[in-house]
PDB file of N, CA and C in Angstrom:
ATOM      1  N   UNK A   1      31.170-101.994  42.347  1.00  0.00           N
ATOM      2  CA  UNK A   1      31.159-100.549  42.468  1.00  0.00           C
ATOM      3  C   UNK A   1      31.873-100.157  43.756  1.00  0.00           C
ATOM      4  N   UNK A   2      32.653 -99.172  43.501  1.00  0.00           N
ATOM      5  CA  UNK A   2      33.526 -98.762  44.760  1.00  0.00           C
ATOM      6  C   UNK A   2      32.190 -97.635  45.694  1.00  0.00           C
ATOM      7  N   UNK A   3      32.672 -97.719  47.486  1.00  0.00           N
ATOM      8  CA  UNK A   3      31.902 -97.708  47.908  1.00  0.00           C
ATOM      9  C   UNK A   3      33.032 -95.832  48.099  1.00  0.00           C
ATOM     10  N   UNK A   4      32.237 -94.934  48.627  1.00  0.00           N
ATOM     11  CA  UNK A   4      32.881 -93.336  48.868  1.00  0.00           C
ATOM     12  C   UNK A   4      34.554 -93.861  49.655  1.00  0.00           C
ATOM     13  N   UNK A   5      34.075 -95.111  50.895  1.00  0.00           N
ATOM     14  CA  UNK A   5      35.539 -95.261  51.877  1.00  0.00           C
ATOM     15  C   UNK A   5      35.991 -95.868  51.582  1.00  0.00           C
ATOM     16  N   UNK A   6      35.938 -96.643  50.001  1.00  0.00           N
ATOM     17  CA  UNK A   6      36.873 -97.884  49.656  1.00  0.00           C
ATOM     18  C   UNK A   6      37.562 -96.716  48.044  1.00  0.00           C
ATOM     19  N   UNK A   7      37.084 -95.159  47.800  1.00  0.00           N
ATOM     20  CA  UNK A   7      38.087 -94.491  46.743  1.00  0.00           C
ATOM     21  C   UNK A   7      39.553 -94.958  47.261  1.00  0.00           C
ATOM     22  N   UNK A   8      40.184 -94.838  45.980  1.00  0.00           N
ATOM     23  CA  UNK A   8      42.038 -95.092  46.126  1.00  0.00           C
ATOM     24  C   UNK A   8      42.392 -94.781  47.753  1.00  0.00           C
ATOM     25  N   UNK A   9      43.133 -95.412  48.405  1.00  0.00           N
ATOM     26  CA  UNK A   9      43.923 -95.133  49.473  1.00  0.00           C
ATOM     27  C   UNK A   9      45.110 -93.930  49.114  1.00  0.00           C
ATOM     28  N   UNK A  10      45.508 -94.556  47.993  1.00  0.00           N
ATOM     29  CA  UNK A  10      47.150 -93.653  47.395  1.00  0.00           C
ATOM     30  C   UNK A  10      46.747 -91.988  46.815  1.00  0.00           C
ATOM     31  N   UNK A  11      45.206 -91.762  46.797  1.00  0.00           N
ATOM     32  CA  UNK A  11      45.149 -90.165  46.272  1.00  0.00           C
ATOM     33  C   UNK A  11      46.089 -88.953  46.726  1.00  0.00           C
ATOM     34  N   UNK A  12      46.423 -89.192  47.948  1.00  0.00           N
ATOM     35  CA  UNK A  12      46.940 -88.027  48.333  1.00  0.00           C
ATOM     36  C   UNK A  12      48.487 -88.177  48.046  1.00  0.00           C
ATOM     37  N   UNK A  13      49.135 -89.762  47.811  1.00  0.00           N
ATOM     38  CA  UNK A  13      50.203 -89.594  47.039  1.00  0.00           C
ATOM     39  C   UNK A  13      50.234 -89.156  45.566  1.00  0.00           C
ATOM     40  N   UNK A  14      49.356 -89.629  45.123  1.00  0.00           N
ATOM     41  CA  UNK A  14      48.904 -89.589  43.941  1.00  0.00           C
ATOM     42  C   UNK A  14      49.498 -88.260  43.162  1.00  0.00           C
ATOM     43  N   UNK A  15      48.222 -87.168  44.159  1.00  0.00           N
ATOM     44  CA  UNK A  15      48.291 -86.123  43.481  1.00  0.00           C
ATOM     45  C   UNK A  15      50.258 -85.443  43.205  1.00  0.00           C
ATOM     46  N   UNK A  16      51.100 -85.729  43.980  1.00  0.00           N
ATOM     47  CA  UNK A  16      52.635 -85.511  43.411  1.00  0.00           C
ATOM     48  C   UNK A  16      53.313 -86.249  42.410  1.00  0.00           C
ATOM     49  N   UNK A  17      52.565 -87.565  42.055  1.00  0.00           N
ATOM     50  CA  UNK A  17      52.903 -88.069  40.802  1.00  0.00           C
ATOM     51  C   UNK A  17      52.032 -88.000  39.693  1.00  0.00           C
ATOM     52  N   UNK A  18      51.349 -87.094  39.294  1.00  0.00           N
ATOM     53  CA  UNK A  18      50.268 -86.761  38.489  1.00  0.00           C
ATOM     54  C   UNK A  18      50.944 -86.019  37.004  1.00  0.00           C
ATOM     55  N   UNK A  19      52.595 -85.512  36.916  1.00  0.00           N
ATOM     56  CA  UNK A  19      53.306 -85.187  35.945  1.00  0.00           C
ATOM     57  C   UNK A  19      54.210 -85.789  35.859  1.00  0.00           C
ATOM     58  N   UNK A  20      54.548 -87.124  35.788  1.00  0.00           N
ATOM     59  CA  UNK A  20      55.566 -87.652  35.537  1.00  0.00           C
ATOM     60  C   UNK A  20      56.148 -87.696  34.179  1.00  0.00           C
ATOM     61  N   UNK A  21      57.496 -87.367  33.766  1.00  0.00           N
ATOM     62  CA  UNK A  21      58.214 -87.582  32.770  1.00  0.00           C
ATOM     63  C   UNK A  21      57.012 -88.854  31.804  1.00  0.00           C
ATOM     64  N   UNK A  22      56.874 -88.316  30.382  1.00  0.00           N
ATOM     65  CA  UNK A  22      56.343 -89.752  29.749  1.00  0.00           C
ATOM     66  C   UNK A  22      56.850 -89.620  28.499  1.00  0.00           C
ATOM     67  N   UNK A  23      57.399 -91.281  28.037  1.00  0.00           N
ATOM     68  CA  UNK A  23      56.548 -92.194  27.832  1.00  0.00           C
ATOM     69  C   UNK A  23      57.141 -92.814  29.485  1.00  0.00           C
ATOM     70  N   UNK A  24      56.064 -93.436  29.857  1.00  0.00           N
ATOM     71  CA  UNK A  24      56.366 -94.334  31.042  1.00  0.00           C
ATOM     72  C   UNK A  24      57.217 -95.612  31.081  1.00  0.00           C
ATOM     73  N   UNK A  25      58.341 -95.600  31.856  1.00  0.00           N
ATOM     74  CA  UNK A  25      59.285 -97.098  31.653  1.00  0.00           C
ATOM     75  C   UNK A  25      58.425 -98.496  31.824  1.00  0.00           C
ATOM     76  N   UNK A  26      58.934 -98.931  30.691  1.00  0.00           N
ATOM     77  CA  UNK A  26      58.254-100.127  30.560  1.00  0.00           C
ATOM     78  C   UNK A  26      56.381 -99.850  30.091  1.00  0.00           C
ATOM     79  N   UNK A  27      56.352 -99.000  30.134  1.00  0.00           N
ATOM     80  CA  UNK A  27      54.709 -98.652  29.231  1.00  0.00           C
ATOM     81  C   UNK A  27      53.894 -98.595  29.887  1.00  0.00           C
ATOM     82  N   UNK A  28      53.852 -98.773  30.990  1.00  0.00           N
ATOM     83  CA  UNK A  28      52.915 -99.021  32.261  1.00  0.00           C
ATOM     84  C   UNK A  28      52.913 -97.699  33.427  1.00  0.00           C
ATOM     85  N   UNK A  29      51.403 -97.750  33.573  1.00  0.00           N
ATOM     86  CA  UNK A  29      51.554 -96.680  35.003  1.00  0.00           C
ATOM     87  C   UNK A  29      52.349 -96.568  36.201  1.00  0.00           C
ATOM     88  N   UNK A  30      52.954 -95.845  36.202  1.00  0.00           N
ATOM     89  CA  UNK A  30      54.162 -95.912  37.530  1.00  0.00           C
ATOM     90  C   UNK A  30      52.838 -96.170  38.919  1.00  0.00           C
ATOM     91  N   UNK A  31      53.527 -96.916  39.793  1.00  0.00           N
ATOM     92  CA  UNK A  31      53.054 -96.929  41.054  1.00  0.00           C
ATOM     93  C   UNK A  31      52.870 -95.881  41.761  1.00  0.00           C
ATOM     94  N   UNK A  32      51.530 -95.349  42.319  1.00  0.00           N
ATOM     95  CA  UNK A  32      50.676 -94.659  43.062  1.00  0.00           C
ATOM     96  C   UNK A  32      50.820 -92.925  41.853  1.00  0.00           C
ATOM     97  N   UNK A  33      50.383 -93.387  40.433  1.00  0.00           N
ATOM     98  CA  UNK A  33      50.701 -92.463  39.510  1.00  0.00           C
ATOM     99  C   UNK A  33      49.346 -91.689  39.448  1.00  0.00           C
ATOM    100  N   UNK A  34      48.612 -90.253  39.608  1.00  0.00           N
ATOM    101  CA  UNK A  34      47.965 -89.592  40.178  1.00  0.00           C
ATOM    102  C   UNK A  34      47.228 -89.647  38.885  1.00  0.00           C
ATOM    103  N   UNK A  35      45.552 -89.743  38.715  1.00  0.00           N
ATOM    104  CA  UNK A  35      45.382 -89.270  37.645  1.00  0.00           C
ATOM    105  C   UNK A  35      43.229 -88.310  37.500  1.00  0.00           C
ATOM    106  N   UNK A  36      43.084 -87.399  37.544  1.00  0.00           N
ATOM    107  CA  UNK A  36      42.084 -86.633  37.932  1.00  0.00           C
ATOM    108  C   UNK A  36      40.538 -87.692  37.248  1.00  0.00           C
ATOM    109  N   UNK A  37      39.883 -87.893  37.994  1.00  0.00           N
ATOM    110  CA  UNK A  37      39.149 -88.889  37.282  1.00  0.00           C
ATOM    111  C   UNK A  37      37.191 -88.349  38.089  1.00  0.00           C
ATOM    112  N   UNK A  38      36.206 -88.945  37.166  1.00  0.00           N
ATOM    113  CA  UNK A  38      34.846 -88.085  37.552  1.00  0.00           C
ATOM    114  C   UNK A  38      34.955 -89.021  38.720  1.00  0.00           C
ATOM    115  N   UNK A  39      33.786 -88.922  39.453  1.00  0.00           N
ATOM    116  CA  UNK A  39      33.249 -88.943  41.170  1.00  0.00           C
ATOM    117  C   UNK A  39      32.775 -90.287  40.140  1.00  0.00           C
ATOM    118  N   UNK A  40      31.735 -90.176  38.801  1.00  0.00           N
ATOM    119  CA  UNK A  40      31.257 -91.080  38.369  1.00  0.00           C
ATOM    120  C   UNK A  40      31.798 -92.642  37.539  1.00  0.00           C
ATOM    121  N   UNK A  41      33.009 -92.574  37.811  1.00  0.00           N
ATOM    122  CA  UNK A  41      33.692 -93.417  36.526  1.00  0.00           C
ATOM    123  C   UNK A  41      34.266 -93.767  37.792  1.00  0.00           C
ATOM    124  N   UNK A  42      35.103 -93.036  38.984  1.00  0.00           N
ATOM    125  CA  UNK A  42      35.726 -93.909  40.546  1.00  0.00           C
ATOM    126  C   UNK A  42      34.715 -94.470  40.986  1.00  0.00           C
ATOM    127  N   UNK A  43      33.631 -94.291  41.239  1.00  0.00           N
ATOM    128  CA  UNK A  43      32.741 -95.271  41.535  1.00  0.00           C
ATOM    129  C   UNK A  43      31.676 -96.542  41.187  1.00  0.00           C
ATOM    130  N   UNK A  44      32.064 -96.554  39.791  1.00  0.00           N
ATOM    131  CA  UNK A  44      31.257 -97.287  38.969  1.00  0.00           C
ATOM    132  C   UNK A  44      30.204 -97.017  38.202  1.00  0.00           C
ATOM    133  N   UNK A  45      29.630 -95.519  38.706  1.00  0.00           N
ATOM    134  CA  UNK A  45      28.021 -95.335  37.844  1.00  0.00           C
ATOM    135  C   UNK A  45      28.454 -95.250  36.413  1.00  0.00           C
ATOM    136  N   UNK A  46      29.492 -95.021  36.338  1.00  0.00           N
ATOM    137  CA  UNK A  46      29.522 -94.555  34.568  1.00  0.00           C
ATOM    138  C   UNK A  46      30.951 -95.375  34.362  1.00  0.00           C
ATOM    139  N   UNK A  47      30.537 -95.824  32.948  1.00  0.00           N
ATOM    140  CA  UNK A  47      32.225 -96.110  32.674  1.00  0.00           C
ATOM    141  C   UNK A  47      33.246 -95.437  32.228  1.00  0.00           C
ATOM    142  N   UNK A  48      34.476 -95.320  31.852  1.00  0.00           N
ATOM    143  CA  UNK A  48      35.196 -94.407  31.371  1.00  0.00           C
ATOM    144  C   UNK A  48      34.797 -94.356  29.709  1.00  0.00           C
ATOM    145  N   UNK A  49      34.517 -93.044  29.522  1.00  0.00           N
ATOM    146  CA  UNK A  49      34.508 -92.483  28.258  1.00  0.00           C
ATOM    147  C   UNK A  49      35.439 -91.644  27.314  1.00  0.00           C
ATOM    148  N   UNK A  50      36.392 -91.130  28.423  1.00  0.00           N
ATOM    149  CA  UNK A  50      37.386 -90.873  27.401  1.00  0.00           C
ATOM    150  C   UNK A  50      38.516 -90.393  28.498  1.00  0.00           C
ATOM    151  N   UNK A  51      40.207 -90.841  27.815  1.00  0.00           N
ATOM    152  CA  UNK A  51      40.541 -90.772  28.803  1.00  0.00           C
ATOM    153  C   UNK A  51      41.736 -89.445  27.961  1.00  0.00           C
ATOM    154  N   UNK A  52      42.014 -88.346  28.730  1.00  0.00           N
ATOM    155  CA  UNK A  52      43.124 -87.238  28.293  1.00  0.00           C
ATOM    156  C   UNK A  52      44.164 -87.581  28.525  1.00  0.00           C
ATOM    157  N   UNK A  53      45.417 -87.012  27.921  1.00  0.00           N
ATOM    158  CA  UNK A  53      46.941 -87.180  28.470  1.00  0.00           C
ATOM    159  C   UNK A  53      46.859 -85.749  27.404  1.00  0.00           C
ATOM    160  N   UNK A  54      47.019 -84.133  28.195  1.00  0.00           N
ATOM    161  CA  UNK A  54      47.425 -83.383  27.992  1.00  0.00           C
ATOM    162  C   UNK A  54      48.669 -82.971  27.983  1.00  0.00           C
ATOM    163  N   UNK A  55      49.366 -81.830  26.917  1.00  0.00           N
ATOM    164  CA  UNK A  55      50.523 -81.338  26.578  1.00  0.00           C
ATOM    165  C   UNK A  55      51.404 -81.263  27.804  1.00  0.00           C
ATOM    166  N   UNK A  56      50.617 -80.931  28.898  1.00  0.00           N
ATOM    167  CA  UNK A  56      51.274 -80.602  30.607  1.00  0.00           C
ATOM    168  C   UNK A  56      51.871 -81.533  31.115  1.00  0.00           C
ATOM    169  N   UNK A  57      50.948 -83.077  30.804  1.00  0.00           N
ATOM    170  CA  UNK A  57      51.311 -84.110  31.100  1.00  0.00           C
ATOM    171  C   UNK A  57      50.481 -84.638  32.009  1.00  0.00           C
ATOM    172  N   UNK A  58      48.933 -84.038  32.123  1.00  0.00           N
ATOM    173  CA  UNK A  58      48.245 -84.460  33.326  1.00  0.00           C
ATOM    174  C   UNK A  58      47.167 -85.797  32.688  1.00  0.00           C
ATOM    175  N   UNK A  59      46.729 -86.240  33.212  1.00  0.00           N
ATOM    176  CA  UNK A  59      46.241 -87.490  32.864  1.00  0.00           C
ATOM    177  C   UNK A  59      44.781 -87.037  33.434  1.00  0.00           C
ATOM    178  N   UNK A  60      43.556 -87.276  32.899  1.00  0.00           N
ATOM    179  CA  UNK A  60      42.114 -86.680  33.571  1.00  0.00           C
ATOM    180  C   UNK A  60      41.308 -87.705  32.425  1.00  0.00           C
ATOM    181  N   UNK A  61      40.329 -88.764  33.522  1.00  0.00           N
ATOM    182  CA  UNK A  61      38.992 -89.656  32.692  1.00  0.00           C
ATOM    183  C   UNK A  61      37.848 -89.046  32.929  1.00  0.00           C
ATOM    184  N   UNK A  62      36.959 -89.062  31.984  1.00  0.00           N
ATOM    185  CA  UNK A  62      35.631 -88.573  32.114  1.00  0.00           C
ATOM    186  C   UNK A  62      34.675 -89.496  31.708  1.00  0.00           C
ATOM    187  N   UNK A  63      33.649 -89.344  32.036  1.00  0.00           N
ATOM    188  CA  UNK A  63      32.089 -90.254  31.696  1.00  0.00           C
ATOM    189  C   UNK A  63      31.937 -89.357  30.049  1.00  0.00           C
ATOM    190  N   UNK A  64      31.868 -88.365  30.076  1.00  0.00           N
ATOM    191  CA  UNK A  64      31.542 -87.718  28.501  1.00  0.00           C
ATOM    192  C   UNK A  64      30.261 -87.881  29.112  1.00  0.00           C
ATOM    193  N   UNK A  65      29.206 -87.703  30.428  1.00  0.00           N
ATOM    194  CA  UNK A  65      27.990 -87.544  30.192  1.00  0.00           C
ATOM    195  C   UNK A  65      27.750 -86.542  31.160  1.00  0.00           C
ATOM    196  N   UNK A  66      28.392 -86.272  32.255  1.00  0.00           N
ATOM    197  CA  UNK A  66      27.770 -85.560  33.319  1.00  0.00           C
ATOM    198  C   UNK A  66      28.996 -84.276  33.742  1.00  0.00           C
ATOM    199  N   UNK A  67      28.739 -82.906  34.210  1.00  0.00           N
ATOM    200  CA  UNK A  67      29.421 -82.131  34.143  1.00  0.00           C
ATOM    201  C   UNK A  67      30.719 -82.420  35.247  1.00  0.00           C
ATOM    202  N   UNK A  68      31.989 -82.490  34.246  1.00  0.00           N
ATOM    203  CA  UNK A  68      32.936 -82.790  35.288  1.00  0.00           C
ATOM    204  C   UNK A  68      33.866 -81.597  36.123  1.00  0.00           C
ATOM    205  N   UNK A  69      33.167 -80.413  35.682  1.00  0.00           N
ATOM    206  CA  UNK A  69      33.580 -79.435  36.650  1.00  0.00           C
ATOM    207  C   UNK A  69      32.775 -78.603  38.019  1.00  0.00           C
ATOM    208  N   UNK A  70      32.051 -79.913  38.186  1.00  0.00           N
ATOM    209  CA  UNK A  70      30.800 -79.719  38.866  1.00  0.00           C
ATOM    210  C   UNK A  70      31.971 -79.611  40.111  1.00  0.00           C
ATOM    211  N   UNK A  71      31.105 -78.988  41.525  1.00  0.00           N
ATOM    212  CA  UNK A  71      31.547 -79.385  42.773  1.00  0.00           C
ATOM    213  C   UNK A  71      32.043 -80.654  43.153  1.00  0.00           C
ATOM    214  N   UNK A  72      32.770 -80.943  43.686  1.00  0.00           N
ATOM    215  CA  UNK A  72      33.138 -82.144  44.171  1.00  0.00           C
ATOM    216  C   UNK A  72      32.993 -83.890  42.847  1.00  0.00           C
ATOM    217  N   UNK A  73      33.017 -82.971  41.498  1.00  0.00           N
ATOM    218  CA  UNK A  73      32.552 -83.883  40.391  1.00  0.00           C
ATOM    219  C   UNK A  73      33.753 -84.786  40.208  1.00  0.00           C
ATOM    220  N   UNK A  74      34.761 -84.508  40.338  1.00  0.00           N
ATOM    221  CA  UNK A  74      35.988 -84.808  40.004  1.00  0.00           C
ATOM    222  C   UNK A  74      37.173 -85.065  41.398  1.00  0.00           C
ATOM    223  N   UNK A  75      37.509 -86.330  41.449  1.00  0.00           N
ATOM    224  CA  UNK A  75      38.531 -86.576  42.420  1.00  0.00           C
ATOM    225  C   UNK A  75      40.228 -87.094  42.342  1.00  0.00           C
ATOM    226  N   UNK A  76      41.215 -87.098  42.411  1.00  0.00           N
ATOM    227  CA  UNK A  76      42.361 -87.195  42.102  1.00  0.00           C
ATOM    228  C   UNK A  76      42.468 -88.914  43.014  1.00  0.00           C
ATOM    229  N   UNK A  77      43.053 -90.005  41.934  1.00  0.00           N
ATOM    230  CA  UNK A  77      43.332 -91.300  42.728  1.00  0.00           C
ATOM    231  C   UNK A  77      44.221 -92.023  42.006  1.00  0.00           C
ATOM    232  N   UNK A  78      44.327 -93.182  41.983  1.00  0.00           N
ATOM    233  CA  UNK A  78      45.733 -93.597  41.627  1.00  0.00           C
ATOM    234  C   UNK A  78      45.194 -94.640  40.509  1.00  0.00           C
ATOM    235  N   UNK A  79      45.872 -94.373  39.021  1.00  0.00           N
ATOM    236  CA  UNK A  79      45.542 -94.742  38.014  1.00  0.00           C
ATOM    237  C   UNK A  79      45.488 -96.465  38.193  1.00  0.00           C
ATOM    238  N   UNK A  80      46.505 -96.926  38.885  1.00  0.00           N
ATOM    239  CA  UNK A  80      46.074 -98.781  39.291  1.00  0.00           C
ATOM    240  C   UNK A  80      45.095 -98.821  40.042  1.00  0.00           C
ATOM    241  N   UNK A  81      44.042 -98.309  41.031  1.00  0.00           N
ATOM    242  CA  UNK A  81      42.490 -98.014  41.493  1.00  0.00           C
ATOM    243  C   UNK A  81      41.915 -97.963  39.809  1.00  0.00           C
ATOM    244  N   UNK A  82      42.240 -97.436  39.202  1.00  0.00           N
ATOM    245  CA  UNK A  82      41.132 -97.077  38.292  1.00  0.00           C
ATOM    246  C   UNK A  82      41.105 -98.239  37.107  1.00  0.00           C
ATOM    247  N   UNK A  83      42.769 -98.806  36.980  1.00  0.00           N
ATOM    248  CA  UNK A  83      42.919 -99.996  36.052  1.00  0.00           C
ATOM    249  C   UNK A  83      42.035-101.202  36.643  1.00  0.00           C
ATOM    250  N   UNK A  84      41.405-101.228  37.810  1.00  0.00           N
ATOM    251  CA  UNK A  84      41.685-102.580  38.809  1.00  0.00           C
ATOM    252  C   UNK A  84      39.781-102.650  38.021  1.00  0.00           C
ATOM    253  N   UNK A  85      39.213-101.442  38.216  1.00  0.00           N
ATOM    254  CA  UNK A  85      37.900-101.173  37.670  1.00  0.00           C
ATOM    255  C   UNK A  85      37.712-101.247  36.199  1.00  0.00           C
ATOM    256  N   UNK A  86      38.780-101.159  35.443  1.00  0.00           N
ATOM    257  CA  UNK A  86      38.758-101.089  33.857  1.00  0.00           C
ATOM    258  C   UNK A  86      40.211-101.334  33.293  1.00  0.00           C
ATOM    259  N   UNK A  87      39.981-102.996  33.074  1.00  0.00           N
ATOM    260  CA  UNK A  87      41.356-102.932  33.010  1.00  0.00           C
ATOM    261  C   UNK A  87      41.631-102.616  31.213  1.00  0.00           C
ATOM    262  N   UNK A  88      40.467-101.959  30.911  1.00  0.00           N
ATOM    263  CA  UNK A  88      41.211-101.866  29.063  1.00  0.00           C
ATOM    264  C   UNK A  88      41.680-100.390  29.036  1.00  0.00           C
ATOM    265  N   UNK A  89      42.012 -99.679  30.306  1.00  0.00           N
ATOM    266  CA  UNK A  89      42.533 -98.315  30.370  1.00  0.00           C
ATOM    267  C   UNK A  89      44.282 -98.649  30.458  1.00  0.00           C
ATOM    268  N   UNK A  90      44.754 -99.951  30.935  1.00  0.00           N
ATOM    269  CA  UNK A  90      45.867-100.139  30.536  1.00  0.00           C
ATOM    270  C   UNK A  90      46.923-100.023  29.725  1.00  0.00           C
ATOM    271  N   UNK A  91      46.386-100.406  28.718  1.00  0.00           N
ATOM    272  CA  UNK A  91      47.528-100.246  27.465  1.00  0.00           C
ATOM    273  C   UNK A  91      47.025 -98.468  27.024  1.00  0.00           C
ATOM    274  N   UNK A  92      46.703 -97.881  27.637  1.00  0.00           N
ATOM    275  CA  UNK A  92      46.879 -96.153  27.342  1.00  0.00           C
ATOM    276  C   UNK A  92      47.484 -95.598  27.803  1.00  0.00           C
ATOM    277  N   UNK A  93      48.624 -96.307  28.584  1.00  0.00           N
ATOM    278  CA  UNK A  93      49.745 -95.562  29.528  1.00  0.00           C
ATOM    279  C   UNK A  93      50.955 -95.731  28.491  1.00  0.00           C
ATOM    280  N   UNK A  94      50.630 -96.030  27.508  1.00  0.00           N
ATOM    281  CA  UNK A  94      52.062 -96.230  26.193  1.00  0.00           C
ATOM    282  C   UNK A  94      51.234 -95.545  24.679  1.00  0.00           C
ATOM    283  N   UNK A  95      49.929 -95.428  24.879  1.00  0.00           N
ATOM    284  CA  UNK A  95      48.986 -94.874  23.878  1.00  0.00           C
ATOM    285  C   UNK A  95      48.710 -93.723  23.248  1.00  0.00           C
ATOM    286  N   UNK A  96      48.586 -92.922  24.547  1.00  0.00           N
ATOM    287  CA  UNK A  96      47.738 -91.591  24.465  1.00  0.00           C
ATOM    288  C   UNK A  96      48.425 -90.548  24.819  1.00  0.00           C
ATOM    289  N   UNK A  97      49.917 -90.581  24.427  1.00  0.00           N
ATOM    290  CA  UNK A  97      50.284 -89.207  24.250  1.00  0.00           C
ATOM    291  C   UNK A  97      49.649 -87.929  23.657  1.00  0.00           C
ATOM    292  N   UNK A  98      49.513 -86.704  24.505  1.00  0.00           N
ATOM    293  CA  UNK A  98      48.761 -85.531  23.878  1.00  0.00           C
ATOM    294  C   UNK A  98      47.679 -86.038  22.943  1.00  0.00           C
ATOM    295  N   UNK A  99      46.724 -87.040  23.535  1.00  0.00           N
ATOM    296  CA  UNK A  99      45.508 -87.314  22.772  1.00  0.00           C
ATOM    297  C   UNK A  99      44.627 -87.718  23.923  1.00  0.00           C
ATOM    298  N   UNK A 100      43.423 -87.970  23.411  1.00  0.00           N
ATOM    299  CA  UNK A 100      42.230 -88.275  23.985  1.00  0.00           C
ATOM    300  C   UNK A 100      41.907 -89.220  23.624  1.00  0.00           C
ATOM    301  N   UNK A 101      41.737 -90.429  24.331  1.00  0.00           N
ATOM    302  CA  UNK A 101      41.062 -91.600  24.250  1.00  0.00           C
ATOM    303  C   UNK A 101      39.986 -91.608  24.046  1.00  0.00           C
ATOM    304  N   UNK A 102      38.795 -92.363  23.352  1.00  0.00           N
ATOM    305  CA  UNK A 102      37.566 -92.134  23.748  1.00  0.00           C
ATOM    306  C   UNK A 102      36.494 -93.513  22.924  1.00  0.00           C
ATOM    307  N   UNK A 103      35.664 -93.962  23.919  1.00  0.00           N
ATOM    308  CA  UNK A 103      34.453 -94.525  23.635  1.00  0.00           C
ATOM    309  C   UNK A 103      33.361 -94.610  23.764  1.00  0.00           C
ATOM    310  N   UNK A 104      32.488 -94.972  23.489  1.00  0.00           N
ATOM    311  CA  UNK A 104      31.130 -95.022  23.567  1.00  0.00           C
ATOM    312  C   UNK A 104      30.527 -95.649  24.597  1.00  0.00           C
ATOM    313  N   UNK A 105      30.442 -96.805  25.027  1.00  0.00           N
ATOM    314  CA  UNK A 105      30.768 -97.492  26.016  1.00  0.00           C
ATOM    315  C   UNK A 105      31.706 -98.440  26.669  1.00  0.00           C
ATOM    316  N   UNK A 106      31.653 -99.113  27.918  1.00  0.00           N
ATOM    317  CA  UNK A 106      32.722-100.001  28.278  1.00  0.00           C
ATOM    318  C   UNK A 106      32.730-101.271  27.399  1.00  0.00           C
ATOM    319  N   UNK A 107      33.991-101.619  27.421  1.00  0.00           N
ATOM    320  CA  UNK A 107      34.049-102.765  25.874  1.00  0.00           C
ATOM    321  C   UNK A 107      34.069-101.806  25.017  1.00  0.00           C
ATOM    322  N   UNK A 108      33.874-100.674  24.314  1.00  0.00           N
ATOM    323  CA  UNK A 108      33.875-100.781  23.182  1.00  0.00           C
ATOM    324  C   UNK A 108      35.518-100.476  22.900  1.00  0.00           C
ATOM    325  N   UNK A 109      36.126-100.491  21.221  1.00  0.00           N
ATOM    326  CA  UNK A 109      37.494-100.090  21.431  1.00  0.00           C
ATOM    327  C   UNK A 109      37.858 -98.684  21.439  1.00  0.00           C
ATOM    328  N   UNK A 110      39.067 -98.158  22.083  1.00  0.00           N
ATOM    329  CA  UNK A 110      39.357 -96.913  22.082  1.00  0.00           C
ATOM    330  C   UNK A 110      39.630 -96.130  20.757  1.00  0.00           C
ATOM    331  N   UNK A 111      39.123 -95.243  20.577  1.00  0.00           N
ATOM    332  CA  UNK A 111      39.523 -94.448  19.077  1.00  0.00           C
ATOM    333  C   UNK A 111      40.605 -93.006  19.781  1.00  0.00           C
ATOM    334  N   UNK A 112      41.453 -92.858  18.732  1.00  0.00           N
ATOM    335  CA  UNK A 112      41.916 -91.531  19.780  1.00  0.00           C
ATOM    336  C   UNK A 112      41.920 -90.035  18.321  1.00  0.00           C
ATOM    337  N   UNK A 113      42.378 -89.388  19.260  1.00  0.00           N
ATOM    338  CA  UNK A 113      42.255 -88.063  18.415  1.00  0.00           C
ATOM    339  C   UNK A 113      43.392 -86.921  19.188  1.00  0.00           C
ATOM    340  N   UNK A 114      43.769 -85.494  18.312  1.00  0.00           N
ATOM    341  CA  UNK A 114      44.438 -84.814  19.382  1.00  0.00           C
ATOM    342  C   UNK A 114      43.899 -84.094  19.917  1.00  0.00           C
ATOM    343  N   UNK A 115      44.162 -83.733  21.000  1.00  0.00           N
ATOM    344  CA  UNK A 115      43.845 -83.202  22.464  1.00  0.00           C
ATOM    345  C   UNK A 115      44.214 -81.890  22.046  1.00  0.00           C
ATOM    346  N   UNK A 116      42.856 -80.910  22.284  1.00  0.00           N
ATOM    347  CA  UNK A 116      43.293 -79.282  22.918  1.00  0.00           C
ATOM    348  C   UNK A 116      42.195 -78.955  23.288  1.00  0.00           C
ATOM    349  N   UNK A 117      42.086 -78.400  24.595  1.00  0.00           N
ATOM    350  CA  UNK A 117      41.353 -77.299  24.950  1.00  0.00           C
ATOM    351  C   UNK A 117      40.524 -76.419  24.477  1.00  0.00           C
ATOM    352  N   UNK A 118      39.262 -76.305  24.825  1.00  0.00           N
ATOM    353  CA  UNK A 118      38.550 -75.773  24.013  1.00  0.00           C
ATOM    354  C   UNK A 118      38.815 -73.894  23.575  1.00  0.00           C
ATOM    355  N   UNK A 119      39.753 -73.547  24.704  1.00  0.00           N
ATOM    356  CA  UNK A 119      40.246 -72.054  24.451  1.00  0.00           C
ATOM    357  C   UNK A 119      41.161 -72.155  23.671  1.00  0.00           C
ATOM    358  N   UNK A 120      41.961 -73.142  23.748  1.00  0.00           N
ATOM    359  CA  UNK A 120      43.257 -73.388  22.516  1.00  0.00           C
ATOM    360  C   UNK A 120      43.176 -72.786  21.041  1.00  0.00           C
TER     361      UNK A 120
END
């Protein structure tokens, strides 16, 4: 479990590579590639439950259990921090165009679906 002073070093690069042109060269997350992720899934309490790649192009993981528009719920870090913790979020950097990843728990396999907004 990551400790609050061991979150990504690269966040604050991060956040300027957070729209990069996709599909990504070579299929893989570009280096120090920004991606909005819960307080709970960067630190270990929860695993990733589903992961977005919206129309915009922004990339955002959630637990699917706890409110991620809470205060300080949500932090911006660098999608290889978050692979290093889960590495089956990998192969979704060639996957999840304008869809939503999503599972039940860690290990289980990803199912996807399309992505919109609930005002959409």
């Amino acid at each position: 479990m990551l400790g609050e002073a061991s979150l990504c070093q690269t966040a604050s690069m991060s956040r300027d590579r957070a729209r990069l042109p996709w599909p990504f060269q070579h299929g893989a997350f570009p280096d120090g590639f920004g991606v909005v992720v819960q307080r709970t899934v960067a630190d270990g309490t929860e695993p990733a439950r589903a992961v977005v790649h919206d129309a915009q192009g922004v990339w955002m993981v959630s637990d699917e259990v706890n409110d991620p528009n809470g205060e300080d719920a949500a932090i911006v870090m660098c999608m290889h921090c978050l692979v290093e913790l889960d590495p089956s979020i990998r192969p979704l950097a060639h996957d999840a165009a304008r869809n939503v990843a999503w599972r039940d728990e860690r290990g289980d396999p990803w199912s996807f679906q399309d992505h919109v907004y609930p005002d959409d």
